[in-house]
Protein backbone atom coordinates (compact mmCIF):
# COMPACT_ATOMS: atom_id res chain seq x y z
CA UNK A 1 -35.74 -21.06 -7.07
CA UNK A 2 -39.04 -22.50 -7.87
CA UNK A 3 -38.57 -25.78 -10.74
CA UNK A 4 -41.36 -23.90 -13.04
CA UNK A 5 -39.78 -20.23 -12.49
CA UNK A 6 -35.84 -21.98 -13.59
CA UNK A 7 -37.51 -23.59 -16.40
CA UNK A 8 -39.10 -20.76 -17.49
CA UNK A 9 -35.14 -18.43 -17.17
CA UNK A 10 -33.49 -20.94 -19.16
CA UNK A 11 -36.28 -21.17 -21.95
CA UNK A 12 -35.62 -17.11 -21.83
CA UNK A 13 -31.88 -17.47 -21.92
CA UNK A 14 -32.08 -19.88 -24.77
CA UNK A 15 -34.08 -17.66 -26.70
CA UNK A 16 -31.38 -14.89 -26.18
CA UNK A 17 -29.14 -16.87 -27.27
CA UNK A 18 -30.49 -17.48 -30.69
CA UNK A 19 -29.83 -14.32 -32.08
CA UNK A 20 -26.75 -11.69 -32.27
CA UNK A 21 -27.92 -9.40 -30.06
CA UNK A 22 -29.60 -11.51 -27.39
CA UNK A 23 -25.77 -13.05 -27.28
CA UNK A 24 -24.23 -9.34 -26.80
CA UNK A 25 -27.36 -9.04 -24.11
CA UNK A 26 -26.39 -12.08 -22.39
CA UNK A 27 -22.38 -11.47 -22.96
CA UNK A 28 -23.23 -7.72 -21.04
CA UNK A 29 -25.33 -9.10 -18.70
CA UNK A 30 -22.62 -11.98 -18.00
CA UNK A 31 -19.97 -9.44 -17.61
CA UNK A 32 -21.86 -7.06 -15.17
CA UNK A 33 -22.65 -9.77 -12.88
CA UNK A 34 -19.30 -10.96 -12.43
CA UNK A 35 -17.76 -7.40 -12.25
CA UNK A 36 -20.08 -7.07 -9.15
CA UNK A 37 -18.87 -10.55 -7.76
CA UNK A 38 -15.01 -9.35 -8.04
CA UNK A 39 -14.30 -11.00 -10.88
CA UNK A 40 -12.64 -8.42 -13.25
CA UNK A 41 -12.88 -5.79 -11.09
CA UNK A 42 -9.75 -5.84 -9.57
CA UNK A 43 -7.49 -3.55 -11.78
CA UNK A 44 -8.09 -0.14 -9.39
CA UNK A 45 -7.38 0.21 -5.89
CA UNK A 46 -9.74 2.76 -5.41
CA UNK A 47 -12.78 0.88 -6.64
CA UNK A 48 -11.84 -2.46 -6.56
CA UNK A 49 -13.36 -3.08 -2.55
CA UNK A 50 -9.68 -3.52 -0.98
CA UNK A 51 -10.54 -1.07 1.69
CA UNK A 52 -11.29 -3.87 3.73
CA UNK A 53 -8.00 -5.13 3.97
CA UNK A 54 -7.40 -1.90 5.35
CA UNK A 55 -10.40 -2.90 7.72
CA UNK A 56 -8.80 -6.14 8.91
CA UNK A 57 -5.75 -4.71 9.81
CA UNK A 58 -7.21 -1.96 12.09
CA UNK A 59 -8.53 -5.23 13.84
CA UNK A 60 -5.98 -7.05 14.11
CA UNK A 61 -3.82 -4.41 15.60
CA UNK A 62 -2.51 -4.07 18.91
CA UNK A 63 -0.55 -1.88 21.09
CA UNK A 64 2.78 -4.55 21.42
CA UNK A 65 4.09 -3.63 18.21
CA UNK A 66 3.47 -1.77 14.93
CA UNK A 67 1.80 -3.34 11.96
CA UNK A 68 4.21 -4.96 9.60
CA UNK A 69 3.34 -5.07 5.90
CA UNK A 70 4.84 -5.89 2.71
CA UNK A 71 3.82 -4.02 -0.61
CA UNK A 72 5.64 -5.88 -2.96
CA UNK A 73 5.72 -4.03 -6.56
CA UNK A 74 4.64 -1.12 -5.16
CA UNK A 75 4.71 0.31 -8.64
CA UNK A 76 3.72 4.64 -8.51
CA UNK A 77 2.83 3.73 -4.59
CA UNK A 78 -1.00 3.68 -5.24
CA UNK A 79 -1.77 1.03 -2.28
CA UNK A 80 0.89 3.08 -0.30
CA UNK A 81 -1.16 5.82 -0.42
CA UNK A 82 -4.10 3.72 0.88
CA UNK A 83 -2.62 2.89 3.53
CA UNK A 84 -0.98 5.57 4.85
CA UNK A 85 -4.01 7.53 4.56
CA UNK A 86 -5.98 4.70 6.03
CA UNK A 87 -3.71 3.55 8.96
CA UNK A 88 -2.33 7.05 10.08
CA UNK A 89 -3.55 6.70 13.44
CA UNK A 90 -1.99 3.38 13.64
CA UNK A 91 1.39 2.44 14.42
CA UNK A 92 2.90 0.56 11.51
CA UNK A 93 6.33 -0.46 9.58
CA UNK A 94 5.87 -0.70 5.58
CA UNK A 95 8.29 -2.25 3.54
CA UNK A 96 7.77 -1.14 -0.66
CA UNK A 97 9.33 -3.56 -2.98
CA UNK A 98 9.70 -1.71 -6.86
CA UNK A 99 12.30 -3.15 -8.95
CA UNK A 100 12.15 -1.18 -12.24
CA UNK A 101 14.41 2.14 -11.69
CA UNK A 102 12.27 4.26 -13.47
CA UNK A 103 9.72 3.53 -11.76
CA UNK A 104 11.05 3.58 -8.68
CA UNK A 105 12.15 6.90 -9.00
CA UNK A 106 8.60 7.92 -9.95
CA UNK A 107 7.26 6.02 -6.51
CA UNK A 108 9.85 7.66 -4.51
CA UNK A 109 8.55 11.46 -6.09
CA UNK A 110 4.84 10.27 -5.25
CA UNK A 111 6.04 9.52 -1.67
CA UNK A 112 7.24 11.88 0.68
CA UNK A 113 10.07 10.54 3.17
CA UNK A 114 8.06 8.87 5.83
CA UNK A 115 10.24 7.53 8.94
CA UNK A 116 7.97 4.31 9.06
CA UNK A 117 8.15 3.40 5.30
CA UNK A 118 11.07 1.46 4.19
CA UNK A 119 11.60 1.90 0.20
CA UNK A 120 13.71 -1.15 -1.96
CA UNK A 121 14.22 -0.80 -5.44
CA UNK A 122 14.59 -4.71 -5.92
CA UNK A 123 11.36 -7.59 -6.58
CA UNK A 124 10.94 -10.71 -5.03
CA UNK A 125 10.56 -13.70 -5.62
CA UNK A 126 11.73 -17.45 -5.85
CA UNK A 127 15.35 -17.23 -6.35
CA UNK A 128 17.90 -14.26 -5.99
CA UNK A 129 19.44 -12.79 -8.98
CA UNK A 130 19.42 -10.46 -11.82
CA UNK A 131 16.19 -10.54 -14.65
CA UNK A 132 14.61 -8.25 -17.55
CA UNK A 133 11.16 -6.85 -16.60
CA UNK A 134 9.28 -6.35 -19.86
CA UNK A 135 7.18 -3.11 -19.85
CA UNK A 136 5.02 -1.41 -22.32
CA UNK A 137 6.54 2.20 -21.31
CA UNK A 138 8.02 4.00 -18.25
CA UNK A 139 6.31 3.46 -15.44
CA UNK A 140 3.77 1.13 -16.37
CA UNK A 141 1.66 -0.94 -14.04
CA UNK A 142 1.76 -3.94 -16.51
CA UNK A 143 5.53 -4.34 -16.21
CA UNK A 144 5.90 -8.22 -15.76
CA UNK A 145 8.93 -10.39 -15.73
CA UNK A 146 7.05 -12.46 -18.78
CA UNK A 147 6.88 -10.99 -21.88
CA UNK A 148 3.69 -10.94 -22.21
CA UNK A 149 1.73 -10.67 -25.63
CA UNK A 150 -0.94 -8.35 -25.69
CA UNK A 151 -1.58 -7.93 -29.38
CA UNK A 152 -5.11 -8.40 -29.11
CA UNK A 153 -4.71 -5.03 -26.58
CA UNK A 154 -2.51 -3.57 -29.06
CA UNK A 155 0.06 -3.18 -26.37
CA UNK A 156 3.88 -4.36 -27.47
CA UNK A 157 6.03 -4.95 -24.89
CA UNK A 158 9.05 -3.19 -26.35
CA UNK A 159 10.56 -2.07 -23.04
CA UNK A 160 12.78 -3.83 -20.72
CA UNK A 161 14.98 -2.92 -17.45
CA UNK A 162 17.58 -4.87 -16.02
CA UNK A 163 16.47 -5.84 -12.50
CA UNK A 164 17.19 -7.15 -9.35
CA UNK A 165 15.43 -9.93 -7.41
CA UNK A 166 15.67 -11.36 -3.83
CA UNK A 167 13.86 -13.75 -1.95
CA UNK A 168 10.90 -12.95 0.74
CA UNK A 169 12.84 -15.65 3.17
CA UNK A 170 16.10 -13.70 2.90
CA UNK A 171 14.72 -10.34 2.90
CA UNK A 172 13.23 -11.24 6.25
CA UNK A 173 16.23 -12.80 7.59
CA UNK A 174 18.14 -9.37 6.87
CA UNK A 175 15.62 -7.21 8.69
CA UNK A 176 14.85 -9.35 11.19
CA UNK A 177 11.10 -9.62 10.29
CA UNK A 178 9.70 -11.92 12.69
CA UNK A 179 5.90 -11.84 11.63
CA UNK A 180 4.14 -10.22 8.59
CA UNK A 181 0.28 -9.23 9.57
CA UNK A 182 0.11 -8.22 5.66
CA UNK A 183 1.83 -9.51 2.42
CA UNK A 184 0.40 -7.91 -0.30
CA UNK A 185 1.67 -8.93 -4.01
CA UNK A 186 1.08 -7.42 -7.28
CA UNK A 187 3.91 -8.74 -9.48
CA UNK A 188 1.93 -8.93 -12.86
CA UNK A 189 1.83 -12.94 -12.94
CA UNK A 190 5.03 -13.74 -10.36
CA UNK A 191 2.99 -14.30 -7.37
CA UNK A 192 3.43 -17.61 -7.23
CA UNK A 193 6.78 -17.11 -7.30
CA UNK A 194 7.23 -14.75 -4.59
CA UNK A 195 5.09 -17.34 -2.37
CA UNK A 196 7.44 -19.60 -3.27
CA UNK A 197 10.50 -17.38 -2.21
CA UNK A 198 8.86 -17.39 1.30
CA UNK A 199 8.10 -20.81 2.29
CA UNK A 200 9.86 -20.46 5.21
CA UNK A 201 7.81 -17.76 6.71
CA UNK A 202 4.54 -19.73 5.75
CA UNK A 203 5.59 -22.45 7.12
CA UNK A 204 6.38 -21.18 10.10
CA UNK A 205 3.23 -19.36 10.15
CA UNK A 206 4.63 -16.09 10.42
CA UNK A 207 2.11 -14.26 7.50
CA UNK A 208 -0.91 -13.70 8.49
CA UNK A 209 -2.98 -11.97 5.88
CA UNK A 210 -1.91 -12.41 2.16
CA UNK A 211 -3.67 -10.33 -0.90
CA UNK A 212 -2.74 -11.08 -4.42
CA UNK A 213 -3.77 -10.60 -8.17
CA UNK A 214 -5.05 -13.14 -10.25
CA UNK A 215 -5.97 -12.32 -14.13
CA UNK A 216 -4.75 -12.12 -17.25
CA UNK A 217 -1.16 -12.41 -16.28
CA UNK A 218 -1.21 -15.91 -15.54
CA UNK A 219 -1.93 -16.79 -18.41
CA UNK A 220 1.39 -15.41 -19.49
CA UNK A 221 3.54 -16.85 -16.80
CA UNK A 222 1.63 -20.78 -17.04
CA UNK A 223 0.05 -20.40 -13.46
CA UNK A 224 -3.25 -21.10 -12.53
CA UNK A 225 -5.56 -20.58 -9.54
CA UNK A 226 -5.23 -24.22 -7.94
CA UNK A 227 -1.27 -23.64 -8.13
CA UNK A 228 -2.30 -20.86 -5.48
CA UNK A 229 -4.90 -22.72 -3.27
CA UNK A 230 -2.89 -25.66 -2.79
CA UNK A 231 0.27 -23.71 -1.77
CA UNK A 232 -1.98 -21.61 1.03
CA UNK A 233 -4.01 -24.85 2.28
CA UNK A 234 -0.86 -26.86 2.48
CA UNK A 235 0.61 -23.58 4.82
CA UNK A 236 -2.10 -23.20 7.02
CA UNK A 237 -4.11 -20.25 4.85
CA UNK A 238 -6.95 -22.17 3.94
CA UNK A 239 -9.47 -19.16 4.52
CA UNK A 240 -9.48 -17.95 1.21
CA UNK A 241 -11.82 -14.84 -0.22
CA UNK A 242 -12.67 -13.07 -3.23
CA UNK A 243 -12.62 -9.54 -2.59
CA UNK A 244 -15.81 -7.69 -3.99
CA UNK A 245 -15.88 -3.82 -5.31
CA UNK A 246 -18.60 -3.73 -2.34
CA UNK A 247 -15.97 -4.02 -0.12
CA UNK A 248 -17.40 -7.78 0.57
CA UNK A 249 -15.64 -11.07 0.86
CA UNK A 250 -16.83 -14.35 -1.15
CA UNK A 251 -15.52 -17.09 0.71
CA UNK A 252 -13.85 -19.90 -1.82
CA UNK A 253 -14.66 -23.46 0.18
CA UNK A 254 -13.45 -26.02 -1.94
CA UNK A 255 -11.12 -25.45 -5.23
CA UNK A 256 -13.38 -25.80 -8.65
CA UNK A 257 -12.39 -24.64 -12.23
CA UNK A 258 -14.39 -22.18 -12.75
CA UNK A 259 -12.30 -20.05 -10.69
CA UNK A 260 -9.61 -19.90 -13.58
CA UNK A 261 -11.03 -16.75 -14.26
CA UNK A 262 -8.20 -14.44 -15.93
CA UNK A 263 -9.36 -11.17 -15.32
CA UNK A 264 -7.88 -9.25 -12.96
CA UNK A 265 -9.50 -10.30 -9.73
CA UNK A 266 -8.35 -9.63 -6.04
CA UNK A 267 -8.18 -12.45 -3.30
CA UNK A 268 -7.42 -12.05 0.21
CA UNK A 269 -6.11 -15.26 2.46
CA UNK A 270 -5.89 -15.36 6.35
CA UNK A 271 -3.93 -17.67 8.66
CA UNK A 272 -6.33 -20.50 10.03
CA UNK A 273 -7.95 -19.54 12.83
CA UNK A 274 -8.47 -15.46 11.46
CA UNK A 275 -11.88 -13.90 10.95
CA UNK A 276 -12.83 -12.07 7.86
């Protein structure tokens, strides 16, 4: 950008910013930006851009044996819809993970029996064991083993289920999961936690695509962003993206702190060595 044309934007901006509705101006126009960027945008499978996950996988596919992926908290089976509908001509082995019995029995009414879709009504994560999930109501897609406060939402989180939780590592041990082309996790703030119940699998470099959520919920289990880059560099995932509602990928190259951005924001990580 020419010296003269920035100087002239931030003499603008500053002007803005003097009054109450420049601010509102600058807080929409802040807002609209970053929505188109990923950040915030993540809440809705349909619109949120991760199609091209669905994209990557048809590439990476081959005829030696069928896709394997992992939708853990598969909540009402929204992304298991996506990609049966997406992946149809394409053989594959899907594993749901949906802990909460009430919602589980709503995923398994959404779903009808499919001979290549495994269904477990059980979480994962770092440890095995039995936990309360915290919900807002029946079914809900905030459900969260925090108890998260949402006042300012004017949600209460008056709800809780008695659930059960096992370990990525294990759960592959017991189905003889070899390699994962696709882990996707959307655990309402446990990610890090199921990454952490799978260390042996990244370690052995056995997952090759990861998706996850990052947002709000983090702030309500105490995890941040670098907690998450750090884990994938140090296992061999340091091809990290930010998943636009274009369907694009923003490539994160270096950790900073501006990406603690809690909104609800999808990423998508690849073994070294994989194209995005």
């Amino acid at each position: 950008m020419d010296f003269s044309l920035g100087a002239a934007m931030r003499g603008i901006i500053s002007v803005l910013a003097g009054s109450e509705g420049g601010r509102r101006l600058l807080e929409r126009s802040i807002d609209s930006a970053q929505r188109s960027m990923g950040i915030g945008s993540g809440a809705d499978v349909d619109s949120s851009g991760e199609r091209i996950v669905l994209d990557l996988l048809r590439r990476s596919s081959d005829s030696i044996r069928p896709l394997c992926i992992l939708d853990v908290g598969s909540n009402q089976g929204q992304f298991l819809k996506l990609l049966l509908s997406e992946l149809s001509e394409i053989p594959h082995q899907i594993h749901c993970f949906e802990p909460s019995p009430s919602t589980f029995a709503i995923l398994r009414a959404n779903a009808a029996e499919q001979p290549n879709v495994t269904f477990n009504m059980f979480g994962l994560g770092s440890a095995s064991g039995e936990f309360d999930l915290f919900s807002d109501s029946t079914g809900s897609g905030l459900a969260s083993l925090s108890k998260r406060r949402l006042d300012h939402f004017n949600i209460e989180f008056n709800h809780s289920e008695r659930i059960e939780i096992r370990t990525l590592d294990s759960y592959c041990d017991e189905k003889n999961i070899g390699n994962i082309d696709l882990l996707k996790i959307d655990v309402e703030g446990h990610e890090l936690e199921v990454l952490n119940g799978g260390v042996r699998m990244f370690s052995e470099r056995r997952i090759q695509m990861l998706t996850f959520e990052f947002g709000g919920c983090n702030i309500d289990s105490r995890t941040f962003f670098q907690d998450f880059y750090y884990f994938l560099n140090s296992h061999g995932m340091s091809s990290i993206f930010r998943i636009m509602p274009s369907g694009g990928l923003h490539k994160i190259t270096s950790y900073h702190e501006e990406l603690e951005q809690f909104r609800t924001t999808n990423f998508i990580a690849l073994r070294n060595g994989g194209t995005a």
